[in-house]
N, C-alpha and C. Protein backbone atom coordinates (compact mmCIF):
# COMPACT_ATOMS: atom_id res chain seq x y z
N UNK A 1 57.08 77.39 65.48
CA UNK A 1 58.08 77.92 64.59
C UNK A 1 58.37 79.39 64.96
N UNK A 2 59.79 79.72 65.19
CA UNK A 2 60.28 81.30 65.54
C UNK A 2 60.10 82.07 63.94
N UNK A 3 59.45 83.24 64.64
CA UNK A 3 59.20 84.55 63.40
C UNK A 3 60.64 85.26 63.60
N UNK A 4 61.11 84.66 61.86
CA UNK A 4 62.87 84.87 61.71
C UNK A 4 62.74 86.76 61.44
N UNK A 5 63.35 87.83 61.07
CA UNK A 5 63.27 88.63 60.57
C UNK A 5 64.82 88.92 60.49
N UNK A 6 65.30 89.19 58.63
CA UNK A 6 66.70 89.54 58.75
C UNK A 6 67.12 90.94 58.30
N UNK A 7 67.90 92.20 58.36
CA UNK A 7 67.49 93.35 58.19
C UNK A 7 68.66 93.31 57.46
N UNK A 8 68.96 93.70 56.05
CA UNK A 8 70.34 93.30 55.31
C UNK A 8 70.30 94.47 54.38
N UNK A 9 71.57 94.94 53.75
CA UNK A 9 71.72 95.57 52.55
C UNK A 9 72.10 95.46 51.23
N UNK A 10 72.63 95.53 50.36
CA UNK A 10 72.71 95.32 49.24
C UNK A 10 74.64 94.94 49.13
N UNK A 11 75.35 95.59 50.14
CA UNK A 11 76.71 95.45 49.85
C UNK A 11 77.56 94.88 51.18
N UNK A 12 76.30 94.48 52.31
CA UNK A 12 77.05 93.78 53.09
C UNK A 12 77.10 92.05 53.25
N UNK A 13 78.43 91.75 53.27
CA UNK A 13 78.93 90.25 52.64
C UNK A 13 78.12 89.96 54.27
N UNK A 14 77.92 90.14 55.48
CA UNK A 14 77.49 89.49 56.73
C UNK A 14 76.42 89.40 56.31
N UNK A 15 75.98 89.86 55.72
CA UNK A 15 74.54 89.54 55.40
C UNK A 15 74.04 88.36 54.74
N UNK A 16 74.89 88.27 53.78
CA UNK A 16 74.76 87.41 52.84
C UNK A 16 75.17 85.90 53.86
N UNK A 17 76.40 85.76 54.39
CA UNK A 17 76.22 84.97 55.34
C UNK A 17 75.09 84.17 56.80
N UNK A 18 74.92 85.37 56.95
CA UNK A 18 73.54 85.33 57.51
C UNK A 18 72.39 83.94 56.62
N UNK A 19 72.26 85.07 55.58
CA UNK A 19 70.90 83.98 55.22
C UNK A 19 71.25 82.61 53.91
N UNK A 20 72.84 83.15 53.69
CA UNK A 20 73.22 81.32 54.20
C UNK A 20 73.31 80.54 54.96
N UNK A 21 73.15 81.03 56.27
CA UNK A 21 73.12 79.77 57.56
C UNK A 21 71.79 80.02 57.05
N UNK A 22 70.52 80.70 57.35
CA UNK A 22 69.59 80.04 57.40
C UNK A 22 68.98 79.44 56.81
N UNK A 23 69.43 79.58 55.53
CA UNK A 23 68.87 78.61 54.22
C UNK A 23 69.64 76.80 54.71
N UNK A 24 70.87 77.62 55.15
CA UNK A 24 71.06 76.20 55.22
C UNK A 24 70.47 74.83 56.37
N UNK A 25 70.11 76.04 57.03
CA UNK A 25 69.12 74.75 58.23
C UNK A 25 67.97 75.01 57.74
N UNK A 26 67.68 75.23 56.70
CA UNK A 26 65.74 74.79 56.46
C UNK A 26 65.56 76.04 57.21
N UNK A 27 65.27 77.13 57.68
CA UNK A 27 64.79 78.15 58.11
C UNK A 27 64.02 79.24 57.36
N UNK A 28 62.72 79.23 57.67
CA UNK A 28 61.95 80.49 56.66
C UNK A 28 62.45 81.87 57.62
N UNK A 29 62.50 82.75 56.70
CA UNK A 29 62.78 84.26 57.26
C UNK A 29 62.64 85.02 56.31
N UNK A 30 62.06 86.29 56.82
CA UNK A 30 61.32 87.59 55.77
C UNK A 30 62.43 88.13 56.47
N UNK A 31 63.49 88.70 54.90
CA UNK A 31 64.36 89.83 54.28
C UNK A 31 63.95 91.27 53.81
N UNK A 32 64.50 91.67 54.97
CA UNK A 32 64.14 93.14 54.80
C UNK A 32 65.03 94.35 54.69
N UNK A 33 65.43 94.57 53.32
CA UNK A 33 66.93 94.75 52.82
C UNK A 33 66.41 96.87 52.72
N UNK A 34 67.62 97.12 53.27
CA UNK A 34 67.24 98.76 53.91
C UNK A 34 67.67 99.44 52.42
N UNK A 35 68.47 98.85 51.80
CA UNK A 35 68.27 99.54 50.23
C UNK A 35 67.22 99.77 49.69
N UNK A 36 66.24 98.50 49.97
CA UNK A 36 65.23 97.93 48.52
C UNK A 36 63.91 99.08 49.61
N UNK A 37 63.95 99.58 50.64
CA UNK A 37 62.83 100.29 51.07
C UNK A 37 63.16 100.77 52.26
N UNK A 38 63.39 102.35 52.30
CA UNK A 38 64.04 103.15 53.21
C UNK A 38 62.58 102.70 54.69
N UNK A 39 62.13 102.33 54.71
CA UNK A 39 61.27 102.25 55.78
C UNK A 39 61.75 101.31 56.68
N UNK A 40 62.82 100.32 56.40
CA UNK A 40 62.69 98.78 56.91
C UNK A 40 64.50 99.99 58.04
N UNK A 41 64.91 100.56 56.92
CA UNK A 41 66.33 101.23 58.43
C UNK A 41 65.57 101.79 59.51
N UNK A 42 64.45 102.76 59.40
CA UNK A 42 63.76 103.52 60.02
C UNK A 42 63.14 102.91 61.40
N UNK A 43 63.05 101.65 60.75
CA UNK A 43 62.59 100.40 62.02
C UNK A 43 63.97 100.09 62.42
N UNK A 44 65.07 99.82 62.06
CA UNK A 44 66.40 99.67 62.36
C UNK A 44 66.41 100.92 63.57
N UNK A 45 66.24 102.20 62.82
CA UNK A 45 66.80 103.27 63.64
C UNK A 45 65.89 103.38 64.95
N UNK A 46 65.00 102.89 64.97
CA UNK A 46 64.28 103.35 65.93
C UNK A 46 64.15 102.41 66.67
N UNK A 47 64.82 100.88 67.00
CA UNK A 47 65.71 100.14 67.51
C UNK A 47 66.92 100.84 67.67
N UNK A 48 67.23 101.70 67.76
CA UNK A 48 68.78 102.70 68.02
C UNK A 48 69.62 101.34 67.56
N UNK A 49 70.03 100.78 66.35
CA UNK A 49 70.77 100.14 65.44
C UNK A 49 70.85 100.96 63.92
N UNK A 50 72.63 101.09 63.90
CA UNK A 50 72.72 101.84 62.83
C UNK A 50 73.49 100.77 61.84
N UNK A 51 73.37 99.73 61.22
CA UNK A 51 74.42 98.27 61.08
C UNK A 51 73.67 97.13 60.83
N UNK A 52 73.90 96.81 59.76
CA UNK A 52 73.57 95.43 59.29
C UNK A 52 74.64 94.62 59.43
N UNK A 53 74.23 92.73 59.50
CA UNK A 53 72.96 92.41 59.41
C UNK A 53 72.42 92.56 60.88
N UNK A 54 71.08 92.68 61.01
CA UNK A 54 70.15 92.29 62.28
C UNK A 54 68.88 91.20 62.01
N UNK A 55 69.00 90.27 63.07
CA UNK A 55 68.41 89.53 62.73
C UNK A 55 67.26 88.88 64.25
N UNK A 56 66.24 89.45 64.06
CA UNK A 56 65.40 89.70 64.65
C UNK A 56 64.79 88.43 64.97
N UNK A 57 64.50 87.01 66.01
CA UNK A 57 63.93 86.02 66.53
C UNK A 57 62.39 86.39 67.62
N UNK A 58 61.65 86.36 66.82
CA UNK A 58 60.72 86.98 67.67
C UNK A 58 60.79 87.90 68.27
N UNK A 59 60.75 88.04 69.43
CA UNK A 59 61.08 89.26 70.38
C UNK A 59 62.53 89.87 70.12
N UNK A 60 63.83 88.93 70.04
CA UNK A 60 65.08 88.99 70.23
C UNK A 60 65.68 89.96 69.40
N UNK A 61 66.53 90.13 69.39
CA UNK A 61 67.18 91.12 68.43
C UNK A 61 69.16 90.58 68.37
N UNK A 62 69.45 90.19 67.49
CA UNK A 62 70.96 89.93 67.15
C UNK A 62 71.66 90.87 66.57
N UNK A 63 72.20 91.46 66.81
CA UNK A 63 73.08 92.60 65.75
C UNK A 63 74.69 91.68 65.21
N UNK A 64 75.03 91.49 63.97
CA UNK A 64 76.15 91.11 63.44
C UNK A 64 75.32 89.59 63.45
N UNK A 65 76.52 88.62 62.83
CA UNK A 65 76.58 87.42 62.75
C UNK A 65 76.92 86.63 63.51
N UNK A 66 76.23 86.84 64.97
CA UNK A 66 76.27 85.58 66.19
C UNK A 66 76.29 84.19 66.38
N UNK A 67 76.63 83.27 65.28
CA UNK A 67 76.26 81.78 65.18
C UNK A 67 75.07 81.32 66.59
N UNK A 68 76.51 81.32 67.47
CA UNK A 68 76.21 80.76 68.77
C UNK A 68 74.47 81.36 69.34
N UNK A 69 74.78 82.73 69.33
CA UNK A 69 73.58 83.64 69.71
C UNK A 69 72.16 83.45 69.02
N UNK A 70 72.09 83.24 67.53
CA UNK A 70 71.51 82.91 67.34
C UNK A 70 70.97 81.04 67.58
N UNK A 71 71.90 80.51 67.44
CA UNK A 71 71.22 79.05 67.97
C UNK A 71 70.84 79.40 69.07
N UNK A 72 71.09 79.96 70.48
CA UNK A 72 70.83 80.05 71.45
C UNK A 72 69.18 80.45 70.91
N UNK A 73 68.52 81.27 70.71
CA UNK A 73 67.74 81.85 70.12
C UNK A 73 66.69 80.85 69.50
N UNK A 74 66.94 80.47 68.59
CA UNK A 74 66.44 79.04 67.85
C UNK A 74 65.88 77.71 68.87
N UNK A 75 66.86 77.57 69.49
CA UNK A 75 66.68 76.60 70.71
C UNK A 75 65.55 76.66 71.77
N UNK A 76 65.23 78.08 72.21
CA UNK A 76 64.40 78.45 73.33
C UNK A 76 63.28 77.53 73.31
C-alpha cells in the first residue's frame, strides 16, 4: 500500500477535490491542512512549494490536481 500524504487548506476547492478522488477509490491518506498547523507549509516550503493541493505518494510529490499523474503514481 502507497503512503498517500495530502497538503490542503481550508479555502482551496482543489483540495477538496483531491480527497474526493481519493475517498472515492477506497484510498487511506493523512491530511495535512497548512491552516490547522503552520508546521505542515514549512514542510511545503522547504519542498520550495508555495500552493496547495500537494499530494505526496511516497517518495513522489504532485503539485495541483493531476488525475492522470497521480494514477500514474498509484500504479507503480
Amino acid at each position: 500500500m502507497k503512503n498517500i500524504i495530502v497538503y490542503t487548506s481550508n479555502t482551496c476547492p482543489y483540495c477538496v477535490t483531491v480527497k474526493e478522488y481519493l475517498k472515492s477509490n477506497n484510498l487511506k491518506y493523512e491530511e495535512k491542512n497548512v491552516n490547522e498547523n503552520p508546521s505542515y507549509r514549512k514542510e511545503l516550503m522547504a519542498m520550495k512549494i508555495m500552493s496547495v493541493p500537494v499530494i505526496k505518494i511516497d517518495n513522489e510529490v504532485v503539485v495541483g490536481f493531476d488525475q492522470n499523474k497521480i494514477e500514474e503514481l498509484l500504479n507503480k
